[in-house]
C-alpha atoms as a PDB file:
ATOM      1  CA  UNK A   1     -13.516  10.716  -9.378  1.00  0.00           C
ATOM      2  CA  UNK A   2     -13.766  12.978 -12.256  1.00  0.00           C
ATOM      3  CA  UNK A   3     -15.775  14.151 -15.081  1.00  0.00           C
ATOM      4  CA  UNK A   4     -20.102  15.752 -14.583  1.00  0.00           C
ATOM      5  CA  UNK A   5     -22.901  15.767 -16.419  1.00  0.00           C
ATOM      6  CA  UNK A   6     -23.996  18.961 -15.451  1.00  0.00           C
ATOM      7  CA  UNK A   7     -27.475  19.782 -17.270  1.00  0.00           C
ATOM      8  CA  UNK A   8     -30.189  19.355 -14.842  1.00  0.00           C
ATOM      9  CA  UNK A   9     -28.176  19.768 -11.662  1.00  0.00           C
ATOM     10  CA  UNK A  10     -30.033  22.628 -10.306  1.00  0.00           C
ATOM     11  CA  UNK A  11     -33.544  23.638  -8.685  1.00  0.00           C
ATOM     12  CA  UNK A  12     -35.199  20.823 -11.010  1.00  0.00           C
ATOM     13  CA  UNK A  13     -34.311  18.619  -8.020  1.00  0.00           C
ATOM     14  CA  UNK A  14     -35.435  20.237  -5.077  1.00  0.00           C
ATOM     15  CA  UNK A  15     -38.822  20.731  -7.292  1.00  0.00           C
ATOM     16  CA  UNK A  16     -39.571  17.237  -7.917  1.00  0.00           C
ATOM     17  CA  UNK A  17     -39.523  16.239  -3.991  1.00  0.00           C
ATOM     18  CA  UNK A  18     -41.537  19.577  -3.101  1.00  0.00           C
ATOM     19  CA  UNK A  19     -44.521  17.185  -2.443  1.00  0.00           C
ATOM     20  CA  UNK A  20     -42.661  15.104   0.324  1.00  0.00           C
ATOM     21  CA  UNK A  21     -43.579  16.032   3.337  1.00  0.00           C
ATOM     22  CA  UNK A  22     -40.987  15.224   6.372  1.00  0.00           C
ATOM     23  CA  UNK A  23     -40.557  15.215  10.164  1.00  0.00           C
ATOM     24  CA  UNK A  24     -38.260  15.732  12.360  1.00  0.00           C
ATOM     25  CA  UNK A  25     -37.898  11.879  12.772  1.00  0.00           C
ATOM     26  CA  UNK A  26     -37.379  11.469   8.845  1.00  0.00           C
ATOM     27  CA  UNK A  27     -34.879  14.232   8.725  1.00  0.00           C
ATOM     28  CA  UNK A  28     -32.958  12.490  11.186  1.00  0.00           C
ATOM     29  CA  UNK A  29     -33.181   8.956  10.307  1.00  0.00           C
ATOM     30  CA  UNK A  30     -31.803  10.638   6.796  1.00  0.00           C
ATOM     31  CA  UNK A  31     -28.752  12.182   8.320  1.00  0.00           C
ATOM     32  CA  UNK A  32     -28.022   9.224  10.667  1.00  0.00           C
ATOM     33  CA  UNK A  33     -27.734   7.164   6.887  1.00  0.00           C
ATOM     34  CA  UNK A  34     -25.818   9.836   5.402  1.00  0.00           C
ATOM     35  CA  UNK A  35     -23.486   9.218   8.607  1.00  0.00           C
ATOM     36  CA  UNK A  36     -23.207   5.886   7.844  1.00  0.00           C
ATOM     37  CA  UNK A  37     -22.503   6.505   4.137  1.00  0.00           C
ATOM     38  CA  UNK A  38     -19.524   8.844   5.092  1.00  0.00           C
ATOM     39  CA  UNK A  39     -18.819   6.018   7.810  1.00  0.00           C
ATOM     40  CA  UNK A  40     -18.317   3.620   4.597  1.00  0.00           C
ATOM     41  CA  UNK A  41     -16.600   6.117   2.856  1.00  0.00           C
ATOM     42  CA  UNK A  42     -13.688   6.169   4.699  1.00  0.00           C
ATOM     43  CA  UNK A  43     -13.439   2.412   5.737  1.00  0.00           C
ATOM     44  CA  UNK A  44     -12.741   2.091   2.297  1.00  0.00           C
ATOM     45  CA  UNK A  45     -10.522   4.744   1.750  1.00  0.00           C
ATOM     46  CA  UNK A  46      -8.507   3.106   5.370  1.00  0.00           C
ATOM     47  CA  UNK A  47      -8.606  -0.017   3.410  1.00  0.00           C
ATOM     48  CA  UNK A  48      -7.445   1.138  -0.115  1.00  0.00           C
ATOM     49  CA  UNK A  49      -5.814   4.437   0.608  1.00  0.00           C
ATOM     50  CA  UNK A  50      -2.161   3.232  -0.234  1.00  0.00           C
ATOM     51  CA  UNK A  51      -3.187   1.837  -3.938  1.00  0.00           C
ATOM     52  CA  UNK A  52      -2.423   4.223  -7.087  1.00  0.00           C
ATOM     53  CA  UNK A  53      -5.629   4.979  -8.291  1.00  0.00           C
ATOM     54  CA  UNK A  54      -7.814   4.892  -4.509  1.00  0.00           C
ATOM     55  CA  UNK A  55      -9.660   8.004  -5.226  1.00  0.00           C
ATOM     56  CA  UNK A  56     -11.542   6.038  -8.690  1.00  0.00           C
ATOM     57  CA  UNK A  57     -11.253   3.080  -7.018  1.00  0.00           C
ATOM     58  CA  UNK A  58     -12.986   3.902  -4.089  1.00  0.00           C
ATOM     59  CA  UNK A  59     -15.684   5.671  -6.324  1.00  0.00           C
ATOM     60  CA  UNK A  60     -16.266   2.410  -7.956  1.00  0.00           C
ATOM     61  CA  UNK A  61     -16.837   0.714  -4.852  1.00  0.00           C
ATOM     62  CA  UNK A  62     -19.199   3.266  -3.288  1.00  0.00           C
ATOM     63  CA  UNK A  63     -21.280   2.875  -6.538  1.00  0.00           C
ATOM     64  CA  UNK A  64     -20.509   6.395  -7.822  1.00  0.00           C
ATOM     65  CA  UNK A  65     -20.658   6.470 -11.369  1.00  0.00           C
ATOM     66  CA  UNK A  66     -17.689   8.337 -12.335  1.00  0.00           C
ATOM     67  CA  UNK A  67     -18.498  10.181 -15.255  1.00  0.00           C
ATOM     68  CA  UNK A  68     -22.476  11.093 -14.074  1.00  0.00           C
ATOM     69  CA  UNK A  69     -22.181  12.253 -10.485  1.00  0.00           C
ATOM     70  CA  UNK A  70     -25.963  13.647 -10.708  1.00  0.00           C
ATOM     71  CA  UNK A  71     -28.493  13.570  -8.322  1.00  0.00           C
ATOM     72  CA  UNK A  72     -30.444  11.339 -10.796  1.00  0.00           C
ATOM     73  CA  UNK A  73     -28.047   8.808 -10.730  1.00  0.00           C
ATOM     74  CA  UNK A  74     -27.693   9.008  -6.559  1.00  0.00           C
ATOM     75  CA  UNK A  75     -31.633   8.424  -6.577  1.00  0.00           C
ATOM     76  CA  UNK A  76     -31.675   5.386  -8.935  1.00  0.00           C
ATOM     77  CA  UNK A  77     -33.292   2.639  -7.361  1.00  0.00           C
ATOM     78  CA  UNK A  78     -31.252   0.636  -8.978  1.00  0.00           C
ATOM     79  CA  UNK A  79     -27.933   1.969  -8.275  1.00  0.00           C
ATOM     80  CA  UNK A  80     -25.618   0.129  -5.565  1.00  0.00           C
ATOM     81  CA  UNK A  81     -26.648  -0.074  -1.720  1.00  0.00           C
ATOM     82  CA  UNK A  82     -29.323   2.892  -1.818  1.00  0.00           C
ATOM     83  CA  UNK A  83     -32.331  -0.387  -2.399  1.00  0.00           C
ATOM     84  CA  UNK A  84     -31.602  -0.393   1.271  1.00  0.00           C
ATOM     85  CA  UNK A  85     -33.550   2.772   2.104  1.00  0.00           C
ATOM     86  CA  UNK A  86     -36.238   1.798   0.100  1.00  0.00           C
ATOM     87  CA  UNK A  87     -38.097  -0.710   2.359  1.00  0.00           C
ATOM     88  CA  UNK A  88     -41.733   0.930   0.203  1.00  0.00           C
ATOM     89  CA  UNK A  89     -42.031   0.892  -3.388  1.00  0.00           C
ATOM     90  CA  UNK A  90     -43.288   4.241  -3.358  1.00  0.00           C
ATOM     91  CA  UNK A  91     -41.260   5.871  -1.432  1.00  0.00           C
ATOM     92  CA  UNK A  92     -38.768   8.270  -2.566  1.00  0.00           C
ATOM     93  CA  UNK A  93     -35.868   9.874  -0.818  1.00  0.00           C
ATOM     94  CA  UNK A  94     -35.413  13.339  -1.252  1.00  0.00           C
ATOM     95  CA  UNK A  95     -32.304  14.735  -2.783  1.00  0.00           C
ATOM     96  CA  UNK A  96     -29.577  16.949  -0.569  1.00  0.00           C
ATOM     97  CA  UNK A  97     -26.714  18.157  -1.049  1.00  0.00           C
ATOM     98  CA  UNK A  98     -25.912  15.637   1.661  1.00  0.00           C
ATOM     99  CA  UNK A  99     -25.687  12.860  -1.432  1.00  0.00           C
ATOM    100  CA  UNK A 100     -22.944  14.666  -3.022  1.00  0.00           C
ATOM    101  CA  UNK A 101     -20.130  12.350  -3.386  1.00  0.00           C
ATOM    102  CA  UNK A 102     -17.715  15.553  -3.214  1.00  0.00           C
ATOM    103  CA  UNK A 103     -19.217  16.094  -0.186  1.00  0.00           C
ATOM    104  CA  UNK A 104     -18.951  12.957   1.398  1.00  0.00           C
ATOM    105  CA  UNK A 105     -15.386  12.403   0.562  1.00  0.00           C
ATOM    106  CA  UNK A 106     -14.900  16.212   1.695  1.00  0.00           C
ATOM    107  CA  UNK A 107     -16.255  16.175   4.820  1.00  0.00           C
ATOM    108  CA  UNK A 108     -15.248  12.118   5.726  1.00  0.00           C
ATOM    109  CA  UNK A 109     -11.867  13.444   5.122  1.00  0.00           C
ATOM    110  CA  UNK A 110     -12.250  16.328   7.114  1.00  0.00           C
ATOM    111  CA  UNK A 111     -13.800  14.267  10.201  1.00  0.00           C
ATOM    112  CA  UNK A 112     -10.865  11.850   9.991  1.00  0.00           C
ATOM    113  CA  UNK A 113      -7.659  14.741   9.964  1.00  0.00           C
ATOM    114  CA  UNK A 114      -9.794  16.094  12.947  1.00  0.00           C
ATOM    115  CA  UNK A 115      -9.983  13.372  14.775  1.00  0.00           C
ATOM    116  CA  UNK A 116      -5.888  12.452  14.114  1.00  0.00           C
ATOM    117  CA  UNK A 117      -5.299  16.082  15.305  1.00  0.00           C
ATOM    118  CA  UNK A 118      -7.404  15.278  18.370  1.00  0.00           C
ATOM    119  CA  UNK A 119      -5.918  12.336  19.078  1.00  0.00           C
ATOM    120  CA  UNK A 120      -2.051  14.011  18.418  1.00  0.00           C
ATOM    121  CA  UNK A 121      -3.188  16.190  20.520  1.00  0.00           C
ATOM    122  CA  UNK A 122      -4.201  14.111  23.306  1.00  0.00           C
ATOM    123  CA  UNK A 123      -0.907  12.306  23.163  1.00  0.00           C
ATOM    124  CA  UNK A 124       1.676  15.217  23.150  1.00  0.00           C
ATOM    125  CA  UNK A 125      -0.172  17.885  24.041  1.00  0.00           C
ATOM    126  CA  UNK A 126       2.792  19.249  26.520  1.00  0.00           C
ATOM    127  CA  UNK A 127       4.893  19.089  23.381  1.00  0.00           C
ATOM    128  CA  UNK A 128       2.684  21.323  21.035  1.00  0.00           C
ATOM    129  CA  UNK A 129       3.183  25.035  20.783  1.00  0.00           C
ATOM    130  CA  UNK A 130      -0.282  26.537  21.843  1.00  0.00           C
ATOM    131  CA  UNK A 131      -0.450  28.460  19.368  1.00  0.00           C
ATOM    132  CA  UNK A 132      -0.300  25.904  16.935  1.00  0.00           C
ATOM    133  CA  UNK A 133      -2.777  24.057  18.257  1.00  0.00           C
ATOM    134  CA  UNK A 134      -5.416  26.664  18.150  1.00  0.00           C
ATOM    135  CA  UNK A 135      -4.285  27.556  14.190  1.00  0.00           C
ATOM    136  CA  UNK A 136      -4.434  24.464  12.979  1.00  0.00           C
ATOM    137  CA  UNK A 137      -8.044  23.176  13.663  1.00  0.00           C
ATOM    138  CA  UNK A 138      -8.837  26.751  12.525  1.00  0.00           C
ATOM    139  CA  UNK A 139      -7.366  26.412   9.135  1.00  0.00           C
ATOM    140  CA  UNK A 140      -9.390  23.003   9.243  1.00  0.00           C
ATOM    141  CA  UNK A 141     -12.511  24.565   9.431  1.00  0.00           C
ATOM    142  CA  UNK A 142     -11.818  27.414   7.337  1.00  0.00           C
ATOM    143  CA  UNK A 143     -10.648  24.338   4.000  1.00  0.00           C
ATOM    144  CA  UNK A 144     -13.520  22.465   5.191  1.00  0.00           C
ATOM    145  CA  UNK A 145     -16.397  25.605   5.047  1.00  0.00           C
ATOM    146  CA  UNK A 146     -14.949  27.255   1.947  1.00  0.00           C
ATOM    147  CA  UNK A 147     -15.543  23.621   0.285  1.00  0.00           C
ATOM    148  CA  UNK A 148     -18.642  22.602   1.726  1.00  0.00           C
ATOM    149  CA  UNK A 149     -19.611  25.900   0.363  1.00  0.00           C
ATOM    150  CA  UNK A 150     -18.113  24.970  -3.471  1.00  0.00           C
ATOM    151  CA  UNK A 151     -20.166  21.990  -3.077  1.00  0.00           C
ATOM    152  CA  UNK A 152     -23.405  23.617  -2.513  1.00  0.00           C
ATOM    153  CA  UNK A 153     -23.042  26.206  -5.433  1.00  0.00           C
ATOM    154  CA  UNK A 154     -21.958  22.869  -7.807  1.00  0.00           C
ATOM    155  CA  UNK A 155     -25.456  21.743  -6.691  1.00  0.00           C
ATOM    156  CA  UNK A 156     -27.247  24.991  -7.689  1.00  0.00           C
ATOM    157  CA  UNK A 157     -25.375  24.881 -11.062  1.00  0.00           C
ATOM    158  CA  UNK A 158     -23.100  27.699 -10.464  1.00  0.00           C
ATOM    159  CA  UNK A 159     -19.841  27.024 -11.795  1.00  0.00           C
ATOM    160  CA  UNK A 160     -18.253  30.210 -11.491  1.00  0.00           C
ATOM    161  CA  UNK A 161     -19.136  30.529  -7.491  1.00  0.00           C
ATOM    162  CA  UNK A 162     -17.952  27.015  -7.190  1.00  0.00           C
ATOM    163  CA  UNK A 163     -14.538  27.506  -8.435  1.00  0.00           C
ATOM    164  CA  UNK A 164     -14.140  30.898  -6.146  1.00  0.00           C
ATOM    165  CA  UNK A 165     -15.329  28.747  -3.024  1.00  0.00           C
ATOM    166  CA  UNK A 166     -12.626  25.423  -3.954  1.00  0.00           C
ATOM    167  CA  UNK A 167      -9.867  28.202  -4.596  1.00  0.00           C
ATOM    168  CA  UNK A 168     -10.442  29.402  -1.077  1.00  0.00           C
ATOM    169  CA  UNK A 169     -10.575  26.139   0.158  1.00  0.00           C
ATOM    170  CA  UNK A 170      -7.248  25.258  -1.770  1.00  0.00           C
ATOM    171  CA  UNK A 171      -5.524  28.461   0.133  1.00  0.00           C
ATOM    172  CA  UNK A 172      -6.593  27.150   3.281  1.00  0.00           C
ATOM    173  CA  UNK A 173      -5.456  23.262   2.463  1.00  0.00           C
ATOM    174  CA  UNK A 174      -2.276  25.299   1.573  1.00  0.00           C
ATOM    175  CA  UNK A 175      -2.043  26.787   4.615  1.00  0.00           C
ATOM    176  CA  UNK A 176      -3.346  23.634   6.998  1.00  0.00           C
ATOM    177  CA  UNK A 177      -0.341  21.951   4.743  1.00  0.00           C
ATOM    178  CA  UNK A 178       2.305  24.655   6.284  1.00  0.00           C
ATOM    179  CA  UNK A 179       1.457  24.108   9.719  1.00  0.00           C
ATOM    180  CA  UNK A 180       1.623  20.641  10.161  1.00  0.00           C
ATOM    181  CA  UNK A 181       4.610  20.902   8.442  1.00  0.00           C
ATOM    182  CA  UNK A 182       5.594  22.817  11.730  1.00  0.00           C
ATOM    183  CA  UNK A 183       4.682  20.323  13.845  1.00  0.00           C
ATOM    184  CA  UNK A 184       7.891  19.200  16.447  1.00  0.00           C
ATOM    185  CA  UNK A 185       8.277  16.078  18.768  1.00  0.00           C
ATOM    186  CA  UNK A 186      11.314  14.836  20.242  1.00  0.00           C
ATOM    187  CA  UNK A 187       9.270  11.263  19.190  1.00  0.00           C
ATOM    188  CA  UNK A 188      10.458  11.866  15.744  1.00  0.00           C
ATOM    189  CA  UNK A 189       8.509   8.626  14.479  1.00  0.00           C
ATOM    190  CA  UNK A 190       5.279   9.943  15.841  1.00  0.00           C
ATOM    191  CA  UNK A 191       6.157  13.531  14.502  1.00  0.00           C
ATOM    192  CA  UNK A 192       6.851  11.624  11.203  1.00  0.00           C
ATOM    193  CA  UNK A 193       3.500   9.034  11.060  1.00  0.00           C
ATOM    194  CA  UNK A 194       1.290  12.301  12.315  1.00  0.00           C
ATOM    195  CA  UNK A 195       2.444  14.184   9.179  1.00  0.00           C
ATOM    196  CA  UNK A 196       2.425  11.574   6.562  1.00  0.00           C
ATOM    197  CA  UNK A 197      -0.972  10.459   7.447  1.00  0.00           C
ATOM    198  CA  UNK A 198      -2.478  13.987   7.468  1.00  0.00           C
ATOM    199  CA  UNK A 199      -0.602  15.160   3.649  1.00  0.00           C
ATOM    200  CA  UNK A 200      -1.945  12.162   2.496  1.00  0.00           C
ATOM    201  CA  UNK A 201      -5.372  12.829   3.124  1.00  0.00           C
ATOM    202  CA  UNK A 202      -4.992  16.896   2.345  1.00  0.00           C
ATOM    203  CA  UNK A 203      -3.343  15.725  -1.218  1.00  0.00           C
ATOM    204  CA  UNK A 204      -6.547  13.889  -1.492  1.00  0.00           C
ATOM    205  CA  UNK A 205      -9.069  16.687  -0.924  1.00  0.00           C
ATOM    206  CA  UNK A 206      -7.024  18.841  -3.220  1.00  0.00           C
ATOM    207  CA  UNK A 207      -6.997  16.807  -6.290  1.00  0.00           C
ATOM    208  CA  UNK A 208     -10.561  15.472  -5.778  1.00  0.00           C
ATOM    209  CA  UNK A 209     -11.081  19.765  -5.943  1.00  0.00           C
ATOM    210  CA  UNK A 210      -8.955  20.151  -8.341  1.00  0.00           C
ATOM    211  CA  UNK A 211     -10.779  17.714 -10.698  1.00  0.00           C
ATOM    212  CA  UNK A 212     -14.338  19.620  -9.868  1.00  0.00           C
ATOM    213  CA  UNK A 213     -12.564  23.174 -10.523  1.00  0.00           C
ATOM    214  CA  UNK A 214     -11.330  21.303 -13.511  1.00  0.00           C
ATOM    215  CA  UNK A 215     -14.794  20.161 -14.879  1.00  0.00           C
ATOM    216  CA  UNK A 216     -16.645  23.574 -13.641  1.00  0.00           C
ATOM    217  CA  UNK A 217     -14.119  25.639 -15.884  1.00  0.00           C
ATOM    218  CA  UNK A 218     -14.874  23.380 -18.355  1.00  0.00           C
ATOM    219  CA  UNK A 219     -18.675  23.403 -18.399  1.00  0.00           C
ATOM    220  CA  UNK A 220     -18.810  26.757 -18.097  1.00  0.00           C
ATOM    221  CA  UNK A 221     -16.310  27.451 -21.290  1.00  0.00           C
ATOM    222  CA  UNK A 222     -19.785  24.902 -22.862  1.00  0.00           C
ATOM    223  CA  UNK A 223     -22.152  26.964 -21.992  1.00  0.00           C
ATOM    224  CA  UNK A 224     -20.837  30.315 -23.039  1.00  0.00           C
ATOM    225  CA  UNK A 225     -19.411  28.879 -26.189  1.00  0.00           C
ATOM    226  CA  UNK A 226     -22.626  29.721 -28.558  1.00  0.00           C
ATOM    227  CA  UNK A 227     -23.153  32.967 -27.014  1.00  0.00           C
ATOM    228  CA  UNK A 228     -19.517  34.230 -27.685  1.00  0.00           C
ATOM    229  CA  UNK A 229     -19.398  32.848 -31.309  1.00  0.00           C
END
C-alpha cells in the first residue's frame, strides 16, 4: 500500500460528475456499497492479517493498484469488482472521498478496534477503571477524525495539510497505544488477546500513514523542485 500518482487528484474530479444528478435514494444505495466495500476490507484483512506483507497483499486482493491509487483508476470499468455497480452502460458513479482506499482501510480499522473495545467492555466492564473507559474511545475518535481529515486534504491535492492532519492522527494512535497498554484484568489471557489484537491493528493504521506522509513529503519536494532551482 504505497506509492501515488498524484497529478490530477484534485477538483478535476468532482468537475467531471457535476452533471450527475442524485437522490437521496442514490446517495444511499452508494454508501450502503461503500459499507460493503469496507465490510470486504476487513474480512480480508481477518483472513490475512497474520502474513508478512497483509497490508500489499490485501491491496492486491481488493483490486487497488498499488502504485496509482487515483480516483481514475477506482472508476475504471474495468478494474476488479466495481463492473458490479454498473448494471447501465452509461452510467457512471461519482467519485468521493468515500473510494479512497486510505480511507477504507482507516476507517474499517477504526470500526473493528471499536467494536473489540465494545465488546471488552461488555465482558469486564466491573474490571475497567472508568476513567479509562471514557479516554480510550475518545482517543479513538480523536486518531480516527484527525485522519479522515488527512484523507480528505490528499483528495484536494494538499500535501502539506495532509501531513499536519496524519501527524495528529499519529499523536493520537500514540496515545490510544498508551492506554490500552494500561488496560488490567485479573483474566490475564483476555488482558493479553485484548491488547495484542488492538496494537496489531493500530501498527497497521500507522504505517499505512506513514507511507502516505511518506509519499506527500515526497510529491511535494516534486513540485517545488523547479521553482527553488
Amino acid at each position: 500500500m504505497s506509492g501515488y500518482e498524484f497529478e490530477g487528484y484534485s477538483d478535476g474530479e468532482w468537475e467531471s460528475h457535476e452533471e450527475l444528478a442524485w437522490n437521496e435514494f442514490d446517495w444511499q444505495h452508494y454508501l450502503k456499497n461503500n459499507e460493503r466495500e469496507i465490510a470486504d476490507f476487513l474480512a480480508h484483512y481477518h483472513r490475512l492479517k497474520h502474513r508478512p506483507d497483509h497490508l500489499d497483499e490485501i491491496a492486491r486482493v481488493m483490486g487497488w493498484d498499488m502504485e496509482e491509487w487515483t480516483p481514475g483508476e477506482l472508476n475504471d470499468p474495468e478494474a476488479g469488482e466495481a463492473e458490479d455497480a454498473k448494471e447501465d452502460e452509461d452510467f457512471i458513479e461519482p467519485y468521493t472521498v468515500h473510494k479512497h482506499p486510505v480511507y477504507i482501510v482507516t476507517h474499517g480499522l477504526y470500526q473493528h478496534l471499536f467494536q473489540c473495545w465494545e465488546h471488552f467492555t461488555a465482558q469486564h466492564h466491573r474490571s475497567l477503571s472508568p476513567i479509562l473507559a471514557g479516554r480510550l474511545p475518545a482517543s479513538l475518535h480523536a486518531g480516527e477524525i484527525n485522519a479522515v481529515m488527512g484523507i480528505t486534504a490528499l483528495d484536494m491535492g494538499d500535501f502539506n495539510l495532509t501531513v499536519c492532519h496524519l501527524k495528529n492522527a499519529l499523536s493520537a494512535l500514540n496515545h490510544t497505544m498508551t492506554l490500552i497498554k494500561q488496560v488490567s484484568l485479573k483474566n490475564t489471557r483476555h488482558e493479553a488477546l485484548f491488547q495484542a489484537e488492538c496494537m496489531g491493528v493500530l501498527f497497521d493504521l500507522r504505517e499505512v500513514w506513514l507511507r502516505v506522509m511518506n509519499d506527500c513529503r515526497e510529491e511535494e519536494k516534486r513540485q517545488d523542485g523547479p521553482e527553488r532551482d
